[in-house]
Protein backbone atom coordinates (compact mmCIF):
# COMPACT_ATOMS: atom_id res chain seq x y z
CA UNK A 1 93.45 149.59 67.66
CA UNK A 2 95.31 151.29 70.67
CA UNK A 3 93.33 154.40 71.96
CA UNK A 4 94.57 156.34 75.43
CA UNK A 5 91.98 158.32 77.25
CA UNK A 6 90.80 159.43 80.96
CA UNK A 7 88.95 156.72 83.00
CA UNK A 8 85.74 159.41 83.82
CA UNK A 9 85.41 160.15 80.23
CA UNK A 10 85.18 156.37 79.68
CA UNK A 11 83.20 155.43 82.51
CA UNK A 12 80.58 158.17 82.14
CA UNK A 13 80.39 157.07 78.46
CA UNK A 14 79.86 152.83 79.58
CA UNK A 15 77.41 154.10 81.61
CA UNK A 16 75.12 155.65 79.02
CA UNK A 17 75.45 152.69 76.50
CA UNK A 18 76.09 149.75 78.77
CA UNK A 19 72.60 149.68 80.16
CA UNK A 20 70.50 149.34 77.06
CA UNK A 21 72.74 145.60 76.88
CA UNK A 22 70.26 142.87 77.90
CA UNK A 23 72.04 140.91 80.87
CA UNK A 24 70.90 137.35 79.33
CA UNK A 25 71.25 137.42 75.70
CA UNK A 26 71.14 134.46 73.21
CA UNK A 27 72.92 136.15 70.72
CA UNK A 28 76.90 136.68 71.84
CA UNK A 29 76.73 139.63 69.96
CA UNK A 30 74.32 142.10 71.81
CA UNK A 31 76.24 141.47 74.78
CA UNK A 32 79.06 143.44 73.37
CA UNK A 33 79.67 147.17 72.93
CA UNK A 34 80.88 148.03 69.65
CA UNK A 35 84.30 150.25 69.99
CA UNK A 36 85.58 152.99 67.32
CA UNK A 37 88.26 154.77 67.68
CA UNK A 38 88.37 157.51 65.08
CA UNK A 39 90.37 161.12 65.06
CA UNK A 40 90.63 162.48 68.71
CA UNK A 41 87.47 160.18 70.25
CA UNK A 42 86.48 156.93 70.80
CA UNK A 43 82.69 156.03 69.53
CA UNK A 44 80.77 153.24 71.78
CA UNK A 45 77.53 151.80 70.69
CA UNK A 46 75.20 149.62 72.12
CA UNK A 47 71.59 148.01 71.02
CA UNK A 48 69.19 145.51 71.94
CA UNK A 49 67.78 145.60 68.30
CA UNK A 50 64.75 147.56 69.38
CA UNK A 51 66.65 150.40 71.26
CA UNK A 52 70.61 151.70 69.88
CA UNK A 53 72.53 154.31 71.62
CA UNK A 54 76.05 155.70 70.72
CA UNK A 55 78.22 158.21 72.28
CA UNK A 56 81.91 159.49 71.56
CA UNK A 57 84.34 160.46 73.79
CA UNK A 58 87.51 162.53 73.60
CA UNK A 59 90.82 159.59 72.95
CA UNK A 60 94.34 160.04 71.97
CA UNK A 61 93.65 157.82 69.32
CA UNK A 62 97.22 156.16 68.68
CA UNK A 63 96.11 153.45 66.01
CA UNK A 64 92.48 153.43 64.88
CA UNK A 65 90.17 150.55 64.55
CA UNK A 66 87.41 148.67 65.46
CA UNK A 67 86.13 145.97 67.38
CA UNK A 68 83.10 144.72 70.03
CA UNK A 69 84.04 143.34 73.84
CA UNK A 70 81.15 142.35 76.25
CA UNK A 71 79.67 145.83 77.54
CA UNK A 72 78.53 145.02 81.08
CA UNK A 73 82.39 143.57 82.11
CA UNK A 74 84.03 146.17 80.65
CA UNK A 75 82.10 148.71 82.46
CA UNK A 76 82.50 146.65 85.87
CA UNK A 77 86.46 147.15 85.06
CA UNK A 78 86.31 150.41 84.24
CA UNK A 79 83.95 151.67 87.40
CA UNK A 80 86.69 149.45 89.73
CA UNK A 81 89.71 151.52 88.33
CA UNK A 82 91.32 154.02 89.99
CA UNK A 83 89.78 157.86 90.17
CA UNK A 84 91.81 159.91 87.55
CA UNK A 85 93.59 157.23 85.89
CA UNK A 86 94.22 156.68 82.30
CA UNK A 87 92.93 153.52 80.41
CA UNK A 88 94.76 152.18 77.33
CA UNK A 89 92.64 149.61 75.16
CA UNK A 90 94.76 148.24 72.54
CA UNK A 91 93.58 145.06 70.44
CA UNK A 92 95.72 141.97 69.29
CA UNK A 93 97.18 141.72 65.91
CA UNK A 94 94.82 138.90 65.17
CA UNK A 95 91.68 141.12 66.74
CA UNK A 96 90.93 138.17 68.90
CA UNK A 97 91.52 139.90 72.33
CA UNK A 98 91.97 143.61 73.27
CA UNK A 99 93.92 144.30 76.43
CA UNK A 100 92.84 147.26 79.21
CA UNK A 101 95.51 148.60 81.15
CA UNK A 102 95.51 151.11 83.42
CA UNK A 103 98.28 151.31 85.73
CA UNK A 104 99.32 148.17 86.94
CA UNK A 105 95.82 146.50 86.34
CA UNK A 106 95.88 144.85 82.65
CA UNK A 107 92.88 142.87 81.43
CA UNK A 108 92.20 140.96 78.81
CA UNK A 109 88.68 140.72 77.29
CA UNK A 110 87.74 137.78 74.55
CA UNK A 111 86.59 140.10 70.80
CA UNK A 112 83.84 139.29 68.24
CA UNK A 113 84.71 141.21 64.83
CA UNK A 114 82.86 144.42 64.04
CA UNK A 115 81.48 143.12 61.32
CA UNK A 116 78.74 140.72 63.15
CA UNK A 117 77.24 143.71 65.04
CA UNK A 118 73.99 144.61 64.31
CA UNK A 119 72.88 148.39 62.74
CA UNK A 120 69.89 149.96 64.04
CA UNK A 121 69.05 151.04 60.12
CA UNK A 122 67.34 154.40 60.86
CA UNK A 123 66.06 155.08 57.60
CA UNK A 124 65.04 159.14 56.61
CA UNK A 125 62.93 161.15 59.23
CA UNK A 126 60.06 163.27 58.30
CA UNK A 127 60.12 165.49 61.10
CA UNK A 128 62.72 167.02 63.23
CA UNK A 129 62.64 169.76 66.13
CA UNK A 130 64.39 170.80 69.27
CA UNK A 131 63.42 170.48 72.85
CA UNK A 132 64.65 172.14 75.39
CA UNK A 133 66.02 169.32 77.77
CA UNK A 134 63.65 170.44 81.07
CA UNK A 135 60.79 170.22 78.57
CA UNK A 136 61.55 166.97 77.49
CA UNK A 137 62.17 165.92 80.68
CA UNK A 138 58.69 167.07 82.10
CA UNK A 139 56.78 164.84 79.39
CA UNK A 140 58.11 162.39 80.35
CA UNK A 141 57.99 162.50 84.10
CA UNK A 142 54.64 163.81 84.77
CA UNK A 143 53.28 160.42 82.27
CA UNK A 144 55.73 157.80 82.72
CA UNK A 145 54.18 156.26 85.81
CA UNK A 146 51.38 155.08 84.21
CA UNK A 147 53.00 153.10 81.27
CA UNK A 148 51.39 150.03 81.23
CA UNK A 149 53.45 146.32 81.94
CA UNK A 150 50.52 143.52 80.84
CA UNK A 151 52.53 143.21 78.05
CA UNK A 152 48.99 141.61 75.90
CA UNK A 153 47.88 145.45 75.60
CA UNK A 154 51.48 146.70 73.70
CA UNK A 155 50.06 149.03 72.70
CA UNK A 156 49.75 150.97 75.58
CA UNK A 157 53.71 149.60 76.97
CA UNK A 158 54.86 153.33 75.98
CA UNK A 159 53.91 156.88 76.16
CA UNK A 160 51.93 158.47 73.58
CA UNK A 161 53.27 161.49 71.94
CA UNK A 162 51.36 163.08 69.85
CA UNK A 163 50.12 166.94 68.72
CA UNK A 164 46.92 168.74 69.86
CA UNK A 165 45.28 171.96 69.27
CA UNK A 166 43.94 173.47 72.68
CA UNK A 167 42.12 177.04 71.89
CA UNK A 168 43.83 177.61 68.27
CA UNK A 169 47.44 176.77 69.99
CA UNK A 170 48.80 173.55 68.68
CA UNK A 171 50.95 171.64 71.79
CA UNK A 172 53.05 168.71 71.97
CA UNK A 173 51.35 166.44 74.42
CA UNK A 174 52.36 162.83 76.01
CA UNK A 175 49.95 160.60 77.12
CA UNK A 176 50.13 157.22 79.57
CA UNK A 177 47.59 155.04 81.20
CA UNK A 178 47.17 151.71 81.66
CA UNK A 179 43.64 151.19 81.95
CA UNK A 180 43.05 152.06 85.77
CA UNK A 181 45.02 155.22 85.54
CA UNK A 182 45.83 158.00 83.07
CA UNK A 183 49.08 160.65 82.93
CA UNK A 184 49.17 163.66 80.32
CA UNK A 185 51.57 166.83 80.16
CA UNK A 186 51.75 168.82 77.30
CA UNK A 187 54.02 172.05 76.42
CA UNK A 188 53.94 174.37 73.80
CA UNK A 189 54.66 172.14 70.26
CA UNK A 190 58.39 173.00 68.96
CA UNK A 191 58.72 174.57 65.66
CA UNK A 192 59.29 171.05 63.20
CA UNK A 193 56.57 168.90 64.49
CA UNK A 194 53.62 170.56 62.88
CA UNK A 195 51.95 167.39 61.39
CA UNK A 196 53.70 165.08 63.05
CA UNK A 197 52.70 161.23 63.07
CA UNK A 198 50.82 160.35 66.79
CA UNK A 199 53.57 157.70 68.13
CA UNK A 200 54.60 155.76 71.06
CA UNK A 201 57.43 155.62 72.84
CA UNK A 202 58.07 152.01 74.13
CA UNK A 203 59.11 151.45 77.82
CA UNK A 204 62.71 151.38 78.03
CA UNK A 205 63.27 154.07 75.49
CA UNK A 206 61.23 156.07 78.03
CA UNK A 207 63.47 154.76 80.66
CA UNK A 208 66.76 155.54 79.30
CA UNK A 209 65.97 158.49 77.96
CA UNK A 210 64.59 160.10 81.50
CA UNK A 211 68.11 158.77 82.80
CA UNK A 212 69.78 161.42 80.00
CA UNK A 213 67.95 164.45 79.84
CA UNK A 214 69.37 165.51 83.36
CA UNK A 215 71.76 168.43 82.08
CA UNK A 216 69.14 171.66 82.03
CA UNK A 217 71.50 173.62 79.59
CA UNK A 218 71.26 170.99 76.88
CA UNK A 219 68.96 171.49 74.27
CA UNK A 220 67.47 167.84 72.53
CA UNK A 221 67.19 167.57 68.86
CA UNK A 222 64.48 164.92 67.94
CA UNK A 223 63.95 163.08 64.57
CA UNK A 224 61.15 160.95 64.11
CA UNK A 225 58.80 159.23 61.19
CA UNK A 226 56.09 156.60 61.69
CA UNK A 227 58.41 153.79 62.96
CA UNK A 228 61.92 155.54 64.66
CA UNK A 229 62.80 158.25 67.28
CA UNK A 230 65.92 159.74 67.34
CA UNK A 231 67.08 161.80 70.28
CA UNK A 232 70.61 163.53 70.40
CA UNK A 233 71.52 165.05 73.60
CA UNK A 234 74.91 166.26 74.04
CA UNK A 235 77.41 163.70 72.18
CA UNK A 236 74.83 160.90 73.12
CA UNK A 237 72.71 159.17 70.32
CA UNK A 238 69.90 157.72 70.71
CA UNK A 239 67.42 155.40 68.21
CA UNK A 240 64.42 153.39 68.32
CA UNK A 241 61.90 151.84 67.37
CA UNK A 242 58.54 152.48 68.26
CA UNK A 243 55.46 150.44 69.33
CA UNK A 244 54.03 149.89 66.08
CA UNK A 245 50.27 150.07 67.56
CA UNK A 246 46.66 152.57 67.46
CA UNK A 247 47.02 154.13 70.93
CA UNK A 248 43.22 154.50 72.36
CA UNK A 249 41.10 157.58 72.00
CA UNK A 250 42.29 158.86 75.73
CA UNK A 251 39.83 161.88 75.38
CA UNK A 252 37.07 159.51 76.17
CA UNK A 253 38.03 159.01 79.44
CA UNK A 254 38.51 162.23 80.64
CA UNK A 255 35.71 163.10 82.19
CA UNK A 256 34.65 166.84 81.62
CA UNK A 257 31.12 166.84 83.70
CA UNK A 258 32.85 166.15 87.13
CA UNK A 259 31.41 169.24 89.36
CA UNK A 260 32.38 168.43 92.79
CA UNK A 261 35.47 170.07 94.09
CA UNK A 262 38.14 168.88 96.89
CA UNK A 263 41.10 170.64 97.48
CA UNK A 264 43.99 168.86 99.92
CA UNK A 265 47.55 169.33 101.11
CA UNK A 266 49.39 167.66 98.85
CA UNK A 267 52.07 166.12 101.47
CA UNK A 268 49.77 165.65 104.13
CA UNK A 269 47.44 163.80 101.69
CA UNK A 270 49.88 161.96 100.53
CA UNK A 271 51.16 160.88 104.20
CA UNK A 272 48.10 160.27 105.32
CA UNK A 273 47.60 157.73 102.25
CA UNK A 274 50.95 156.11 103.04
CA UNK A 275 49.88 155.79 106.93
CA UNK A 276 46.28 154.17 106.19
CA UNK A 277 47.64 151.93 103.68
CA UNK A 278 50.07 149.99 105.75
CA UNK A 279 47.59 148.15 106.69
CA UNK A 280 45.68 147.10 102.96
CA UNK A 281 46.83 143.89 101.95
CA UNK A 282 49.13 143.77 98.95
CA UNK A 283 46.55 143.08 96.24
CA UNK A 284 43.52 145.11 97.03
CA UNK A 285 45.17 148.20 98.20
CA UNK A 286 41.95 150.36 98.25
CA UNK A 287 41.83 153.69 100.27
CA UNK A 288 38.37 154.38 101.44
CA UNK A 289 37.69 158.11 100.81
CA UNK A 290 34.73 159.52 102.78
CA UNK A 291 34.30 163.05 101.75
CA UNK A 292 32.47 165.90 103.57
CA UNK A 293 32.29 169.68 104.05
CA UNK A 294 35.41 170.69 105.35
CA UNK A 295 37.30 167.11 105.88
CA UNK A 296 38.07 163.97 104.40
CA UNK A 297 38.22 160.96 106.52
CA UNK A 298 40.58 157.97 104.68
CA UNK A 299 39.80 154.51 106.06
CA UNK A 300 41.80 150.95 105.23
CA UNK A 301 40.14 147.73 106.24
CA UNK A 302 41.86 144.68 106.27
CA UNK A 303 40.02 141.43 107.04
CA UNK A 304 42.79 139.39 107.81
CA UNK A 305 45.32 142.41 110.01
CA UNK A 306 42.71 144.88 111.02
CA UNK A 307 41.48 148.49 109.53
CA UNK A 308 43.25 152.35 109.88
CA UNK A 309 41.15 155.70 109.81
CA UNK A 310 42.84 159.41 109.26
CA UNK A 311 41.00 162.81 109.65
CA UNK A 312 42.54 165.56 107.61
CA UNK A 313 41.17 168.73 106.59
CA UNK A 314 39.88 170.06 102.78
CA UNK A 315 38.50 172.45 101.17
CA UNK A 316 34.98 170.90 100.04
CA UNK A 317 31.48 172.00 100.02
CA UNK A 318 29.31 169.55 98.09
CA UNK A 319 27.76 166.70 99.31
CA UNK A 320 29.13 163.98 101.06
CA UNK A 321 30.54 161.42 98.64
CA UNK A 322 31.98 158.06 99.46
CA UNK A 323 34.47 156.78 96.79
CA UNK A 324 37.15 154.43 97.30
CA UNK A 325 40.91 154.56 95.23
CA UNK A 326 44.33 152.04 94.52
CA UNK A 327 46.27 153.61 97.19
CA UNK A 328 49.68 152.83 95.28
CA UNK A 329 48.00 154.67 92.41
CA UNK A 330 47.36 157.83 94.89
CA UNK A 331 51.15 157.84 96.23
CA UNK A 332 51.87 157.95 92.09
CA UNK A 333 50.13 160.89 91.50
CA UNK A 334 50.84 162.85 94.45
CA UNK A 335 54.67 162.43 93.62
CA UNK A 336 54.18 163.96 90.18
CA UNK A 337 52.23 167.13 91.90
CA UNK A 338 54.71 170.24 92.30
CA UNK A 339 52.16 172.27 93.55
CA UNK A 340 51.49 172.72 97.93
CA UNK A 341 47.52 171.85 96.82
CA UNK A 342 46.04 168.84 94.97
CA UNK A 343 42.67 169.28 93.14
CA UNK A 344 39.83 166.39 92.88
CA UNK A 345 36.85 167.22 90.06
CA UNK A 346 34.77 164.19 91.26
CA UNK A 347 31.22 163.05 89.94
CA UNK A 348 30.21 159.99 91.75
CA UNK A 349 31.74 156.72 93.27
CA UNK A 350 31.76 154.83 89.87
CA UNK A 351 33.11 157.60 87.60
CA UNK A 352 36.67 158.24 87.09
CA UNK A 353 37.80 161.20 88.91
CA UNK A 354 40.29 164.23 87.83
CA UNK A 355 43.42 165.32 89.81
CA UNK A 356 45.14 168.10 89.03
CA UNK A 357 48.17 169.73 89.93
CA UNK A 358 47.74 173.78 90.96
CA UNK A 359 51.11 174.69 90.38
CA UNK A 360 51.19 173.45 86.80
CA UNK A 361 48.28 173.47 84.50
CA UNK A 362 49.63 171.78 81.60
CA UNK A 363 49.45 168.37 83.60
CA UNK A 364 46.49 166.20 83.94
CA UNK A 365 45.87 162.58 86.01
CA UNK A 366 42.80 160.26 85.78
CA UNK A 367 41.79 157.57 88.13
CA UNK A 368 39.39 154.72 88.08
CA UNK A 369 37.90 154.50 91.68
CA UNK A 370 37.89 150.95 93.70
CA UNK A 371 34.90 149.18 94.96
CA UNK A 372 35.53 149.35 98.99
């Protein structure tokens, strides 16, 4: 194999495979990235087994071939070479080594034949449809905070996407929570998913993904059955497997009898949160909301380093309520909020209370309160 092509087109390609390559891996062979050089482009690929993504890239392709080098070093070289210069990767006769030159750098990285690296086997799809990549992107922003880590509930490691009819209009809605808090957005369903298996998306699909739907233009074509997702965005591939898992009825938690209204400053809510808080120890982390007509008064107390209070003004005329939140899990919600105003529906200081976001309608937040 000798292929010729521009460092940037190289570089921005590493970077969109490199990262789904585990750092520690006891199999040699997901630490490499598998290299094709075909036509006029070079095709990378990386997996982890669970998670595959491929991308090709323009090459003057000068003898084609095939062959797997570790991913994360060649990247490192690339990134360290100089702006606007061209990279030549040309492999031994016996396939054993492939050389990188670029100028008067030349490096020479240790091969593992094609032939041992693994093939994300993707199987038919029974549904495919298009997203536009700002839509895509939304879903997943507005939920992906509340993915859950205690990795004994796998289940809910992954955001559930699934469709819904609201008032005879189906929509394409994704779902998070993790037991204290819960994250859903929705958007008109796509032409193609009608019927579509409820699935979930695990954790660093989620990840990676958000990291390539940044391009607006780009429109996302997504293939999926009841085990694999498929996204193609641009010349990027990616596959994977999903959590195979009975997400939870989520519409039991939302609580639909919550009649008491506050209405805050989104920012200065938030701020005042973040001030208040400095002083919670680590674990507990419980903002004490004390809620009246016309003001809410936040309030920290720390046994051990002391207590914080914070005045700020609201829109609220029911009666007083006392009700006590994870602060961390506040700051969460009021970064997903576009709107200048954030809406409470609260019922009492045991229920879980709604948040809403007044600038966008389709997205919905639940949170457990704290005992403070």
């Amino acid at each position: 194999m000798r292929v010729i092509l521009e460092r940037s087109n190289l570089l921005k390609s590493l970077n969109h495979v490199h990262r789904v390559v585990e750092r520690r891996n006891t199999i040699p062979i997901l630490s490499n990235v598998l290299l094709s050089a075909e036509g006029a482009s070079l095709e990378m690929k990386a997996t982890d087994l669970d998670l595959e993504v491929t991308e090709a890239t323009p090459a003057k392709v000068e003898r084609g071939g095939a062959t797997t080098v570790p991913a994360h070093l060649l990247y490192d070289i690339v990134r360290k070479l100089a702006d606007g210069a061209e990279v030549m990767l040309k492999t031994d006769e016996d396939g054993n080594a492939m050389t990188v030159t670029s100028g008067r750098s030349s490096f020479r990285l240790q091969c593992l034949p094609q032939s041992d690296f693994p093939e994300l086997s993707a199987g038919s799809f029974s549904h495919i449809f298009r997203l536009d990549s700002v839509a895509l992107k939304g879903l997943i922003e507005k939920t992906q905070f509340a993915i859950s880590t205690e990795e004994t509930r796998y289940y809910l490691n992954g955001i559930y996407l699934h469709t819904h009819e609201v008032g005879g209009k189906l929509k394409l809605r994704s779902v998070a929570t993790d037991g204290h808090r819960l994250a859903r957005a929705e958007i008109d369903a796509p032409a193609g998913s009608e019927g579509m298996p409820g699935i979930i998306i695990p954790r660093k699909t989620v990840s990676e993904l958000q990291k390539l739907v940044d391009d607006p233009d780009v429109a996302v074509t997504t293939e999926l059955s009841d085990t694999k997702i498929r996204f193609t965005i641009g010349s990027v591939v990616l596959t994977s497997k999903l959590i195979d898992g009975t997400f939870p009825d989520y519409q039991r938690v939302i609580p639909t009898g919550n009649d008491k209204k506050l209405i805050v400053d989104r920012q200065s809510f938030a701020a005042a949160v973040d001030r208040v808080s400095t002083i919670s120890s680590e674990r507990g982390r419980a903002v004490k909301l004390s809620i009246s007509e016309g003001q809410v008064t936040l309030a920290v107390n720390n046994p051990d380093s002391g207590s914080a209070t914070e005045e700020l003004a609201a829109d609220y005329s029911s009666d007083p309520i006392e009700i006590g939140f994870n602060a961390k899990y506040l700051l969460d919600v009021a970064a997903q909020l576009t709107g200048t105003e954030a809406k409470f529906m609260l019922a009492d200081a045991g229920s879980p209370t709604l948040i809403h976001d007044m600038a966008d309608e389709t997205a919905l937040y639940v949170l457990m309160p704290m005992r403070v």
